[in-house]
Every structure is written in C-alpha cells, then in structure tokens.
N, C-alpha and C. Protein backbone atom coordinates (compact mmCIF):
# COMPACT_ATOMS: atom_id res chain seq x y z
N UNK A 1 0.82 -1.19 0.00
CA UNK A 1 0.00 0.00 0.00
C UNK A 1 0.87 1.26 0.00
N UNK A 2 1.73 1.14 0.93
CA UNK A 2 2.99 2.43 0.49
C UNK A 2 3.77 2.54 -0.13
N UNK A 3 4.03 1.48 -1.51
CA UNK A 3 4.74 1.62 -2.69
C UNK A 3 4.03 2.22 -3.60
N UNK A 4 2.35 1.97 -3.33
CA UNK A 4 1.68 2.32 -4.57
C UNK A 4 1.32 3.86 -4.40
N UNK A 5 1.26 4.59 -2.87
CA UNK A 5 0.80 5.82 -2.67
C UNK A 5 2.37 6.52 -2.91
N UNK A 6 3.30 5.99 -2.88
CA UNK A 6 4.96 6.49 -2.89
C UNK A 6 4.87 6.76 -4.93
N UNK A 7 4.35 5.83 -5.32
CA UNK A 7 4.48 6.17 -6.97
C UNK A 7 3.46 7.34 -7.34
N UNK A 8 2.17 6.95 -6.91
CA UNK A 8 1.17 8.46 -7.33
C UNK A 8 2.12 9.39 -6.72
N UNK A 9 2.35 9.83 -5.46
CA UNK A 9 2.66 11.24 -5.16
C UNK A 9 3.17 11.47 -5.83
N UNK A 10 4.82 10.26 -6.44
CA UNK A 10 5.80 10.97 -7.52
C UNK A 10 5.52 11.20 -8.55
N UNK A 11 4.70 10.33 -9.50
CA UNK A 11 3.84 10.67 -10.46
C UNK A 11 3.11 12.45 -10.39
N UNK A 12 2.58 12.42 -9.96
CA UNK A 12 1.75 13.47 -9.13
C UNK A 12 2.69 14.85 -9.04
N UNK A 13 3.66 14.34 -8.34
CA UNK A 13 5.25 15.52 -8.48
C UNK A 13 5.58 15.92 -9.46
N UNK A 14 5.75 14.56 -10.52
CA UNK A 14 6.39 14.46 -11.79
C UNK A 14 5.71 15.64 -13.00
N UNK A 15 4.20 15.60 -12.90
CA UNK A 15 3.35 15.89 -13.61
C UNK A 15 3.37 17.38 -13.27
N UNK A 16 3.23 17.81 -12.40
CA UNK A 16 3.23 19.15 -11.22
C UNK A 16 4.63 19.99 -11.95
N UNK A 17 5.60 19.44 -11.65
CA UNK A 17 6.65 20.03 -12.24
C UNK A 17 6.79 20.25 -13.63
N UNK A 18 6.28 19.23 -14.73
CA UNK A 18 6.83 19.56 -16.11
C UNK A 18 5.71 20.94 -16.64
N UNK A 19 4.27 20.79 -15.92
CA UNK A 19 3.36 21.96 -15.71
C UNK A 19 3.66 22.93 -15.89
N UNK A 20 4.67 23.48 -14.48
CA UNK A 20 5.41 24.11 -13.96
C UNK A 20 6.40 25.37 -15.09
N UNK A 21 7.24 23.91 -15.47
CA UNK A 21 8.50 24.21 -16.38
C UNK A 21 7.66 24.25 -17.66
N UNK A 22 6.58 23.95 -18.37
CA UNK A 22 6.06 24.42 -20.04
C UNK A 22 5.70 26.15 -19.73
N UNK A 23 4.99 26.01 -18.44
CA UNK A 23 4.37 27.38 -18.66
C UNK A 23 5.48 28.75 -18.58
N UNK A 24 6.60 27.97 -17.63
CA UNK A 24 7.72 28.82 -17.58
C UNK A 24 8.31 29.18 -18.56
N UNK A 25 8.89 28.16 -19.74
CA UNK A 25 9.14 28.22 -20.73
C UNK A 25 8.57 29.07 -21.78
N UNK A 26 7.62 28.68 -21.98
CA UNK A 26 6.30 29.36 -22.79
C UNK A 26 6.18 31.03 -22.81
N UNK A 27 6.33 30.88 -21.13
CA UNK A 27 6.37 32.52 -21.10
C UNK A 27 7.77 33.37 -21.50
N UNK A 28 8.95 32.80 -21.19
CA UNK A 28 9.84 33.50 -21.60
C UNK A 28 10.35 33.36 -23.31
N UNK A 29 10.18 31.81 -23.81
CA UNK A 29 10.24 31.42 -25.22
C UNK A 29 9.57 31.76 -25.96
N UNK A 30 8.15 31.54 -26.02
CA UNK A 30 6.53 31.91 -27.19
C UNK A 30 7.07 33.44 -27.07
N UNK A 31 6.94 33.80 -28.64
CA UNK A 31 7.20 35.18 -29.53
C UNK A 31 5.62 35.12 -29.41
N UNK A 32 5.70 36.68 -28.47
CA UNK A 32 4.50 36.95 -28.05
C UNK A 32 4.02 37.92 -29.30
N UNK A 33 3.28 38.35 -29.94
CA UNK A 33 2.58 39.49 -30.30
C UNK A 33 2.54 40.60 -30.32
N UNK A 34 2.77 41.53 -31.65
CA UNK A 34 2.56 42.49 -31.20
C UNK A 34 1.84 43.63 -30.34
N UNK A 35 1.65 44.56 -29.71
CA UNK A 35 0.21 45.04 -29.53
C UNK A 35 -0.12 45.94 -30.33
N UNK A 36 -0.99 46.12 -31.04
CA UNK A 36 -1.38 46.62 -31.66
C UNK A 36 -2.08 48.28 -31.11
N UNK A 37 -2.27 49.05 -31.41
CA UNK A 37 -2.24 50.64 -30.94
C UNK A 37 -3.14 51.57 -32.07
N UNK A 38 -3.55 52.63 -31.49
CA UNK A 38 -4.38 53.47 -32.15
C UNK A 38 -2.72 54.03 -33.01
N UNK A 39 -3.37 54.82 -34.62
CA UNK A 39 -2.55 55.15 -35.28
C UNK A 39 -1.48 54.08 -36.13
N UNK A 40 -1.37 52.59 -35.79
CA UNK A 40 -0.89 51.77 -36.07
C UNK A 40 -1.87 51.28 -37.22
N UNK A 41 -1.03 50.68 -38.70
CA UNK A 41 -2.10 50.28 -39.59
C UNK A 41 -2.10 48.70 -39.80
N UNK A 42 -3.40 48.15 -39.71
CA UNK A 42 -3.89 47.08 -38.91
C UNK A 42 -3.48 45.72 -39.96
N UNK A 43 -2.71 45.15 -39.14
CA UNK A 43 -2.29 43.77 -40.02
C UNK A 43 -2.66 43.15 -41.11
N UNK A 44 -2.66 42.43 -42.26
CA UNK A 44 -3.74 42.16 -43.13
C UNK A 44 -3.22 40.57 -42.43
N UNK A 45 -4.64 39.71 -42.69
CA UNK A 45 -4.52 38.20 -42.37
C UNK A 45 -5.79 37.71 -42.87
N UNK A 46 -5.46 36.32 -43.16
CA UNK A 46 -6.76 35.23 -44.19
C UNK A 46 -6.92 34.44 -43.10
N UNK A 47 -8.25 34.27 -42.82
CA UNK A 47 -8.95 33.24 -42.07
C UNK A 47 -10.23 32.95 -42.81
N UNK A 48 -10.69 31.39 -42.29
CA UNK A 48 -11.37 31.10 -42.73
C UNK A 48 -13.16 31.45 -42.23
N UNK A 49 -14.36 31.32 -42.62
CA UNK A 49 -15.34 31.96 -41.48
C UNK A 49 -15.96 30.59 -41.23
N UNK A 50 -17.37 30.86 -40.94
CA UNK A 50 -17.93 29.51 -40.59
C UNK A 50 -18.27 28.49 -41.86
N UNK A 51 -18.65 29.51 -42.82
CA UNK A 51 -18.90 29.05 -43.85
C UNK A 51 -18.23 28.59 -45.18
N UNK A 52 -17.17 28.54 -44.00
CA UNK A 52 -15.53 27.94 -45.59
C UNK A 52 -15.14 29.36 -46.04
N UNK A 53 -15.53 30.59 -46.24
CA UNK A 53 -15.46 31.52 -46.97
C UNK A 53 -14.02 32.26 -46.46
N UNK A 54 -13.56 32.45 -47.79
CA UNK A 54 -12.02 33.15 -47.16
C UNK A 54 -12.40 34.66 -46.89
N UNK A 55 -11.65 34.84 -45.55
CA UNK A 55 -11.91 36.20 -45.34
C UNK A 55 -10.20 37.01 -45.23
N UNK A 56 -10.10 37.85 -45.64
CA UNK A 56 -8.85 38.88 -45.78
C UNK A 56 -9.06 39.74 -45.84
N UNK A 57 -8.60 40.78 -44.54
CA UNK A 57 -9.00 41.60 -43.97
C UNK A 57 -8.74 42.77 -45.11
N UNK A 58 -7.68 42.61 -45.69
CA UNK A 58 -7.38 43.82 -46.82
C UNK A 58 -8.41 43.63 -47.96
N UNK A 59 -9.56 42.90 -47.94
CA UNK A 59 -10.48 42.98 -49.00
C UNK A 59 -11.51 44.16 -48.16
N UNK A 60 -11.86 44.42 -47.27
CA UNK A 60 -12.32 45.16 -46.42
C UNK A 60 -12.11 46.84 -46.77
N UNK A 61 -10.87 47.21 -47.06
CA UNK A 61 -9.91 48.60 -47.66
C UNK A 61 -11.14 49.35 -48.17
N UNK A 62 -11.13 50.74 -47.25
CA UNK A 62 -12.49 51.63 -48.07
C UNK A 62 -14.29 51.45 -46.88
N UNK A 63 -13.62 50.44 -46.14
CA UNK A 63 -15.11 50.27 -45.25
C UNK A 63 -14.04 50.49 -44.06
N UNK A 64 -15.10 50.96 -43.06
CA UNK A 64 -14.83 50.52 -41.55
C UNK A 64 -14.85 49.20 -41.10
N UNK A 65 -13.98 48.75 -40.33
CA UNK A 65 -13.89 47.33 -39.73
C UNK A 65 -13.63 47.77 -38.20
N UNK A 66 -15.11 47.02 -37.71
CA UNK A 66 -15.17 46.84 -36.30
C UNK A 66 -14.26 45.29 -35.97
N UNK A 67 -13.68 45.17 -35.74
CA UNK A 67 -12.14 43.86 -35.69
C UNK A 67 -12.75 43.28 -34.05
N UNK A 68 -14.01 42.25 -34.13
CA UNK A 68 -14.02 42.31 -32.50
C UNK A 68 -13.59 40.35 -32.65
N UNK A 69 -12.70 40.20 -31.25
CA UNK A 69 -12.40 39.23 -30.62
C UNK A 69 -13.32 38.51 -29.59
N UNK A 70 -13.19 37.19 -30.03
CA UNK A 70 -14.45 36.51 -28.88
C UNK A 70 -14.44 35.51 -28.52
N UNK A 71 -15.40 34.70 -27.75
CA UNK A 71 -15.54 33.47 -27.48
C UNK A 71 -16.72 33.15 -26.65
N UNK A 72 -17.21 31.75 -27.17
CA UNK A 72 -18.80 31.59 -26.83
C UNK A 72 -19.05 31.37 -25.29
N UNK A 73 -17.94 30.85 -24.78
CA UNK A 73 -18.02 31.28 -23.28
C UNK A 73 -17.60 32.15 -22.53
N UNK A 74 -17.22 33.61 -23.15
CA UNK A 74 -17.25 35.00 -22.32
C UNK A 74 -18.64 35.26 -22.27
N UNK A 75 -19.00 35.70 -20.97
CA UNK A 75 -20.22 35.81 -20.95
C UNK A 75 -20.54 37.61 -21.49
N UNK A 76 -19.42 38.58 -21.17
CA UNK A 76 -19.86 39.55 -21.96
C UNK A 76 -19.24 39.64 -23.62
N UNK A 77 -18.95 38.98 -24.11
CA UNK A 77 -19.17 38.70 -25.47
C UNK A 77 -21.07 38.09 -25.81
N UNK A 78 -20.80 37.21 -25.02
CA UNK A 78 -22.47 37.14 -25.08
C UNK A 78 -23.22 38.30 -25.12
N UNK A 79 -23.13 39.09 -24.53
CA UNK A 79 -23.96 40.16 -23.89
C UNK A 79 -24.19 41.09 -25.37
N UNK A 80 -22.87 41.26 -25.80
CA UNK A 80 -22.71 42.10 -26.77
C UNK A 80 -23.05 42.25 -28.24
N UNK A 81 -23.19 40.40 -28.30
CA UNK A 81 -23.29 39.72 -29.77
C UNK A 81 -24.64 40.78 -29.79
N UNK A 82 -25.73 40.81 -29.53
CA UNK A 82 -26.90 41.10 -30.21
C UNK A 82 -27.07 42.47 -30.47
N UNK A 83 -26.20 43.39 -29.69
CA UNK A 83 -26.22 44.47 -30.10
C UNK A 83 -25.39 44.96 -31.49
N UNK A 84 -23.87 44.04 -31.22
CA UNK A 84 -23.72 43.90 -32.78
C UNK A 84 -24.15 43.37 -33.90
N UNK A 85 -25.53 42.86 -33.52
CA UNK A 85 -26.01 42.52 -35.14
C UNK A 85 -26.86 43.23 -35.06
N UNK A 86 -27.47 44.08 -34.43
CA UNK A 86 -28.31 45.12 -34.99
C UNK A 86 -27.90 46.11 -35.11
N UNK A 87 -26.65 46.82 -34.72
CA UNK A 87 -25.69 47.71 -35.58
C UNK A 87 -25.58 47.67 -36.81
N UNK A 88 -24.96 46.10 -36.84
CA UNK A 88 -24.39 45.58 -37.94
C UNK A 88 -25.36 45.70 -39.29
N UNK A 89 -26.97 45.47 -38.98
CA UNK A 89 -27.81 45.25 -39.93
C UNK A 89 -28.29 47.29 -40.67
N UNK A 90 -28.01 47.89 -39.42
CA UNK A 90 -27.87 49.27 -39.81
C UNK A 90 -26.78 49.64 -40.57
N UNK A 91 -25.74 49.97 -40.21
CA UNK A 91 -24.15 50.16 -40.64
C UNK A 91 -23.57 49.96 -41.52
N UNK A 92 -23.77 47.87 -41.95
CA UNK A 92 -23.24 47.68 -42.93
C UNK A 92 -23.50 48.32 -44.26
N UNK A 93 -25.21 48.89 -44.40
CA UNK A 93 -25.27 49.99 -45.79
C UNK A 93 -24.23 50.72 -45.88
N UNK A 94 -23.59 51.85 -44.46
CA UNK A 94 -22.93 52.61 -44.42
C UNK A 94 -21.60 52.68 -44.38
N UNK A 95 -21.19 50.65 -45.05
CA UNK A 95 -19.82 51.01 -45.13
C UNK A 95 -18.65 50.38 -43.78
N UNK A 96 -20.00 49.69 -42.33
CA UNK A 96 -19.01 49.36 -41.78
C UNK A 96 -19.40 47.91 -41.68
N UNK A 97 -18.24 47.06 -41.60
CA UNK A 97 -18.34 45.64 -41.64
C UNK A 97 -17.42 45.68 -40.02
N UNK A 98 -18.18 43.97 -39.99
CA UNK A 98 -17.67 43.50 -38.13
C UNK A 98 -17.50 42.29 -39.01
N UNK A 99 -16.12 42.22 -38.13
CA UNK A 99 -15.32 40.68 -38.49
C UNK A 99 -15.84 40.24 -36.82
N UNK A 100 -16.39 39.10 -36.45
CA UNK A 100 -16.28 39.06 -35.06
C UNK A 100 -15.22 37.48 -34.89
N UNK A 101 -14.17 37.50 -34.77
CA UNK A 101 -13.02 36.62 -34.82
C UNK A 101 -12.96 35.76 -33.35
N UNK A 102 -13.31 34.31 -33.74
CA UNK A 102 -13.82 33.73 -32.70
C UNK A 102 -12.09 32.84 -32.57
N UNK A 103 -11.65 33.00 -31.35
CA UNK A 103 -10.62 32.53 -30.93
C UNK A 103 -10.70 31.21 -30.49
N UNK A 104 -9.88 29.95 -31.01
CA UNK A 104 -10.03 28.72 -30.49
C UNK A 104 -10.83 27.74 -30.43
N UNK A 105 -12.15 28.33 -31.10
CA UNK A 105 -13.13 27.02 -30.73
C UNK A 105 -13.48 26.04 -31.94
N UNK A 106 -15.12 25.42 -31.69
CA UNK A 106 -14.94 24.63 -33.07
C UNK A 106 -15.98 24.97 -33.83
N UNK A 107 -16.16 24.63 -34.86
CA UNK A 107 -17.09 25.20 -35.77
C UNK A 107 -18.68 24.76 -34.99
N UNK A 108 -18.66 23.34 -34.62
CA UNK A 108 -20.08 23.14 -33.78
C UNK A 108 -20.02 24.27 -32.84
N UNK A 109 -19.47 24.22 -31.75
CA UNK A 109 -20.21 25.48 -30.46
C UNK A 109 -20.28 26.91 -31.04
N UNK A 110 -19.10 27.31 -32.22
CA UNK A 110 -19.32 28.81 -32.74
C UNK A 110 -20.84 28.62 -33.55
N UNK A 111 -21.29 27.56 -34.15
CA UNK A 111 -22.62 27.86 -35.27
C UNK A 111 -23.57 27.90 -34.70
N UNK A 112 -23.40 26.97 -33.11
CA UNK A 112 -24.69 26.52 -32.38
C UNK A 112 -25.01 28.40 -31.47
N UNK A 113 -23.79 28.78 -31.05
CA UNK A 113 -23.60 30.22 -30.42
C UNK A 113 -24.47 31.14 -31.90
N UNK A 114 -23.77 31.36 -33.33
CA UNK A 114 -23.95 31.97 -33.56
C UNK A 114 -25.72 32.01 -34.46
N UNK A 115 -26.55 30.54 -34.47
CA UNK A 115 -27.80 30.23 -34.53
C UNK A 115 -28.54 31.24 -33.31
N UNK A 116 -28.29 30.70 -32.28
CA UNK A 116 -29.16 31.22 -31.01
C UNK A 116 -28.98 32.68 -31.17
N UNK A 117 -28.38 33.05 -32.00
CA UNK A 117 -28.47 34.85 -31.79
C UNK A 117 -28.75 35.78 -33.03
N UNK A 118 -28.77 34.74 -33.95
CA UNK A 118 -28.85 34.93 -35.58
C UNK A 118 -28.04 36.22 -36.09
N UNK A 119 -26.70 35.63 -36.25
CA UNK A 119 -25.68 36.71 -36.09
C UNK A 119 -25.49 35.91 -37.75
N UNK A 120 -25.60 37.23 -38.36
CA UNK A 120 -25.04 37.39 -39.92
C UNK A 120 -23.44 38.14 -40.14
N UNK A 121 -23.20 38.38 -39.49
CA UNK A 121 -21.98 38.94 -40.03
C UNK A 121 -20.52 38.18 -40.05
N UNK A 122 -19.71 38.46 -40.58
CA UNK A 122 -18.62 37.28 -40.86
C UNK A 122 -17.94 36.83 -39.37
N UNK A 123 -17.80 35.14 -39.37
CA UNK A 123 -16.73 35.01 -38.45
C UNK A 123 -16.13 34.05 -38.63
N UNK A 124 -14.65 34.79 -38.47
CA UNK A 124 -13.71 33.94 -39.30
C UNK A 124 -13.01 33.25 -37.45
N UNK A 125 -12.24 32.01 -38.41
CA UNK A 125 -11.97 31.47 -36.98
C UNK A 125 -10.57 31.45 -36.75
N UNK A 126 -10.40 31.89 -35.75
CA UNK A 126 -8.81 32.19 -35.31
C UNK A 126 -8.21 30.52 -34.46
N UNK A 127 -8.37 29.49 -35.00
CA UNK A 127 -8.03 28.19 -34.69
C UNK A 127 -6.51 28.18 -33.72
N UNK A 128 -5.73 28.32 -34.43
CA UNK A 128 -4.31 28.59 -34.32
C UNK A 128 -4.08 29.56 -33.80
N UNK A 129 -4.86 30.89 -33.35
CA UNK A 129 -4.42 31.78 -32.57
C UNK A 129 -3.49 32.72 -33.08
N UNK A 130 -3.14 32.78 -34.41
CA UNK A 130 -2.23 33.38 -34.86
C UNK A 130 -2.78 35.07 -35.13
N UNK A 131 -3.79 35.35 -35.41
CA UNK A 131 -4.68 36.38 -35.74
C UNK A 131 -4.40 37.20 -34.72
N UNK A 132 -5.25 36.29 -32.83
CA UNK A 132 -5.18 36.81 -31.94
C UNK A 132 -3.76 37.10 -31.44
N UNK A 133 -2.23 36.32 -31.65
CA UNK A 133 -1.14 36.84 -31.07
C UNK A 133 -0.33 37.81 -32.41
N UNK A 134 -0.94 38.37 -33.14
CA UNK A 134 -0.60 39.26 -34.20
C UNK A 134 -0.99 40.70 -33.76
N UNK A 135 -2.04 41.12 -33.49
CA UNK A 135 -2.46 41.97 -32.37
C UNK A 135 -2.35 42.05 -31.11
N UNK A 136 -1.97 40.98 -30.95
CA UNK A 136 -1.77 41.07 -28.97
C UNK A 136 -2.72 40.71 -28.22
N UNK A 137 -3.77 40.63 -28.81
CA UNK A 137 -5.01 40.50 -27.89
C UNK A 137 -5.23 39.61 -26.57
N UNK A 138 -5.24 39.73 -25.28
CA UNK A 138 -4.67 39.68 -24.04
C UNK A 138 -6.48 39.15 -23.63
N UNK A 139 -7.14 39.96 -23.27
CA UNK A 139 -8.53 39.92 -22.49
C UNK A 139 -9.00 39.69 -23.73
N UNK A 140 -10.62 38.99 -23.70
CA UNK A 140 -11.84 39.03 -24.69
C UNK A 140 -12.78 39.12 -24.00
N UNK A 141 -13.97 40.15 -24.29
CA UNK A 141 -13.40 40.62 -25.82
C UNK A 141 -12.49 41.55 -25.86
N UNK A 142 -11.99 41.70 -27.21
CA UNK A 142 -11.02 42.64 -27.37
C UNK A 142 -12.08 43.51 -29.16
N UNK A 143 -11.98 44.39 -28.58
CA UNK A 143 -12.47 44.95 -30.55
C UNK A 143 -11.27 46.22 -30.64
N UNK A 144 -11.29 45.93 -32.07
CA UNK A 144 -9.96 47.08 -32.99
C UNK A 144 -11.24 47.89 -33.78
N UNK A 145 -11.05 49.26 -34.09
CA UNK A 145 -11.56 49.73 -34.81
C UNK A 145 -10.63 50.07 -35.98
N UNK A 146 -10.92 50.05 -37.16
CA UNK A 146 -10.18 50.05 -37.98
C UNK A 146 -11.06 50.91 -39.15
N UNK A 147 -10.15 52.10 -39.54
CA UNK A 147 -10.87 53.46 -40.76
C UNK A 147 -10.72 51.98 -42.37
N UNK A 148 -11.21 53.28 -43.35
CA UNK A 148 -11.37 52.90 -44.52
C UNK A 148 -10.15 53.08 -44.74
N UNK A 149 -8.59 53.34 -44.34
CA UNK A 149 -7.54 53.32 -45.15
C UNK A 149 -6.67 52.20 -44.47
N UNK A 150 -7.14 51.52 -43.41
CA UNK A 150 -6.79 50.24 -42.89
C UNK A 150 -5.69 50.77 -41.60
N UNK A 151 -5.89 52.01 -40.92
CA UNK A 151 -5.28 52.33 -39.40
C UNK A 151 -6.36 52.04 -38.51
N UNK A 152 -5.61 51.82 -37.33
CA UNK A 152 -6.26 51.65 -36.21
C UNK A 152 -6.75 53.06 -35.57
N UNK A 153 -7.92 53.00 -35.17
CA UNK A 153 -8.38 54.26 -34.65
C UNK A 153 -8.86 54.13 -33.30
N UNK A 154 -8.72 53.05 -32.70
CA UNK A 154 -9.46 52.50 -31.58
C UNK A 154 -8.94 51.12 -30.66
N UNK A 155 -9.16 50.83 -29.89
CA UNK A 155 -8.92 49.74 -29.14
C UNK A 155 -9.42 49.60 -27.96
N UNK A 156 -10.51 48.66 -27.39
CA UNK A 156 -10.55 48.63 -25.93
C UNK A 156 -11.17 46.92 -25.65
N UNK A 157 -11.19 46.61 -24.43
CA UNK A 157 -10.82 45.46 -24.39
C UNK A 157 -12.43 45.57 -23.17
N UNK A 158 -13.11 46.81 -22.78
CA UNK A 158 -14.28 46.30 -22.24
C UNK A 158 -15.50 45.78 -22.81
N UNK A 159 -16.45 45.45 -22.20
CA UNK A 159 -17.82 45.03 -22.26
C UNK A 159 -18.42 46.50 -23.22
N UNK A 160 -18.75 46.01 -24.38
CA UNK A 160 -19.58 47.28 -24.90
C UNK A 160 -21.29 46.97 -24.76
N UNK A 161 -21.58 48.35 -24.32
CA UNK A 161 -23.14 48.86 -24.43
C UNK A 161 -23.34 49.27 -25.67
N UNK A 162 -25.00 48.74 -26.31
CA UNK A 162 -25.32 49.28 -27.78
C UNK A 162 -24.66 50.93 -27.67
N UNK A 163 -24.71 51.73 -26.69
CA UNK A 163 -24.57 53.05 -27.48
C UNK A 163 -23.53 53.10 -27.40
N UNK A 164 -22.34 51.84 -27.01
CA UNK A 164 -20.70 52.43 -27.51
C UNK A 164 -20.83 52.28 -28.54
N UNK A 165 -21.01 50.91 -28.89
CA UNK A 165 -21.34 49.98 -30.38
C UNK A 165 -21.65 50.98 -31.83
N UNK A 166 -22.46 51.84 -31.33
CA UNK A 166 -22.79 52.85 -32.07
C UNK A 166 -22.00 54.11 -31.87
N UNK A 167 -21.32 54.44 -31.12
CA UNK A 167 -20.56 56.06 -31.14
C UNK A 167 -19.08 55.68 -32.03
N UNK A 168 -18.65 53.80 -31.89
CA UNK A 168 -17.73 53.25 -32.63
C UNK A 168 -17.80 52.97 -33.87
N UNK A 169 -19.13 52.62 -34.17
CA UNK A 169 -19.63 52.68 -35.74
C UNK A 169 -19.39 53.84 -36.08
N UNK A 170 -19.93 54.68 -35.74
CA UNK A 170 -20.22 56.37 -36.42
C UNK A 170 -18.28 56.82 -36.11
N UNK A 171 -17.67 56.59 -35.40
CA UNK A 171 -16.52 56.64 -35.90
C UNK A 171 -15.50 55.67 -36.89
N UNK A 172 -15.66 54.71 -37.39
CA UNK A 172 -14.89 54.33 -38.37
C UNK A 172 -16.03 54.67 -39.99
N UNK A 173 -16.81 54.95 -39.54
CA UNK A 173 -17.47 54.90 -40.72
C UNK A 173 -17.49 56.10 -41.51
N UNK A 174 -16.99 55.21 -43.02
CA UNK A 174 -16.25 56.29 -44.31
C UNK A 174 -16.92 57.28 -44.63
C-alpha cells in the first residue's frame, strides 16, 4: 500500500513540475505578439469563417472594420453579440463591416452560439491563434476599430453597451 501511494505522489510531483516548467518556458520562449495601438495600420490576415469563406482583412480597404475578438463562453461577449447585429444590420449599408473573430473554438459550439443569436456577419476562426497573437489580444473581448484606409483608430478590451457599439460605428465609418 505504500509503494503504490509512494508512486502516485511521484507521479503526481512528476506531472506538477513539467506543468510548472512548459508554462515557464512558454512565457519566456513563445514570440509573443505584437500590440497593436491606435494610429498603427492594422495587419492584413486570411482566415477562414464559418462558412468555408475566405476572409482577408485587406479585401475590407475603403469600409470601416469593427475587428471584435471573442468566445462563446465570455459571458460579456455574449452580452454584446446582439447588439452587434443590430448595428451591424444598420451600418453595414454605411460602409461598416464587423469581423467578429472567434478565438479557439470549433465550428459546432461557434454555429450553435452563432444560430441562437442569428448573427449574420462574418466570423472567421482564429483556430491557431495566430490572428489573436498578431495583435496582442490579451482579455476578450477585445475589438480594434479600424478606418477605410486600414489604421487603427481604436482599441478597448471592455464590455460594450449598444450606445458604444454605435458612437464606434459612427466613428470608423467612411
């Protein structure tokens, strides 16, 4: 009985430590991201959306891009989705498009998320994370505002209310 509780603990140790040492690693090794900044002009990158459809952000050039970061279990991403699609269903006449760039997940929980809220606007999926450590993006959500000549005009990483949603539209919009 105390050979076998002598192997879990070390096991147990063993496991504890290499934990330990990836995340240590990780943090000083992994080429973190830039951050991205107001006045900075906003990366171009191809992702795919839900619907297979290639999205590249430099096809966008000439519209506003609301650039928002997410995931189906932030609960204020939740909060927010519905106010961005009824922006979105206003706005987009006017020129502004929302990428809403779903970080990490899989196409089932993003379609089943984005059914329950009947969200039309593109979302491309940041699988690989490469999108999100190209910007920096730290907290989600995170949204970039981005003009018609492809600079950043914006950045904030809180919970938006419809009337930010809208004072941010009416600023990127051409």
């Amino acid at each position: 009985m105390k050979k076998k509780r002598f192997w879990f603990r070390s096991a147990l140790l063993a496991i504890l430590v290499i934990a330990i040492g990836y995340t240590i690693y990780n943090s000083i090794f992994e080429e973190s991201g830039t951050y991205i900044k107001k006045g900075d002009i906003a990366p171009n990158f191809v992702l795919t959306d839900l619907n297979g459809n290639r999205v590249e952000l430099e096809d966008y050039r000439g519209k506003g891009v609301f650039l928002n970061f997410w995931g189906t279990w932030c609960k204020p991403c939740e909060r927010e989705m519905p106010y961005m699609q009824r922006q979105y269903e206003t706005y987009k006449k006017q020129g502004v498009e929302i990428l809403a760039v779903n970080v990490s997940e899989t196409n089932v929980s993003v379609n089943n998320f984005a059914d329950r809220y009947r969200l039309t606007f593109p979302i491309p999926m940041d699988r690989q994370r490469e999108v999100t450590k190209a910007y920096g993006i730290g907290p989600i959500p995170t949204t970039i505002l981005i003009d018609k000549n492809g600079k950043v005009v914006g950045r904030t990483s809180e919970s938006l209310s419809e009337k930010k949603i809208i004072s941010f539209m009416e600023k990127i919009k051409p």
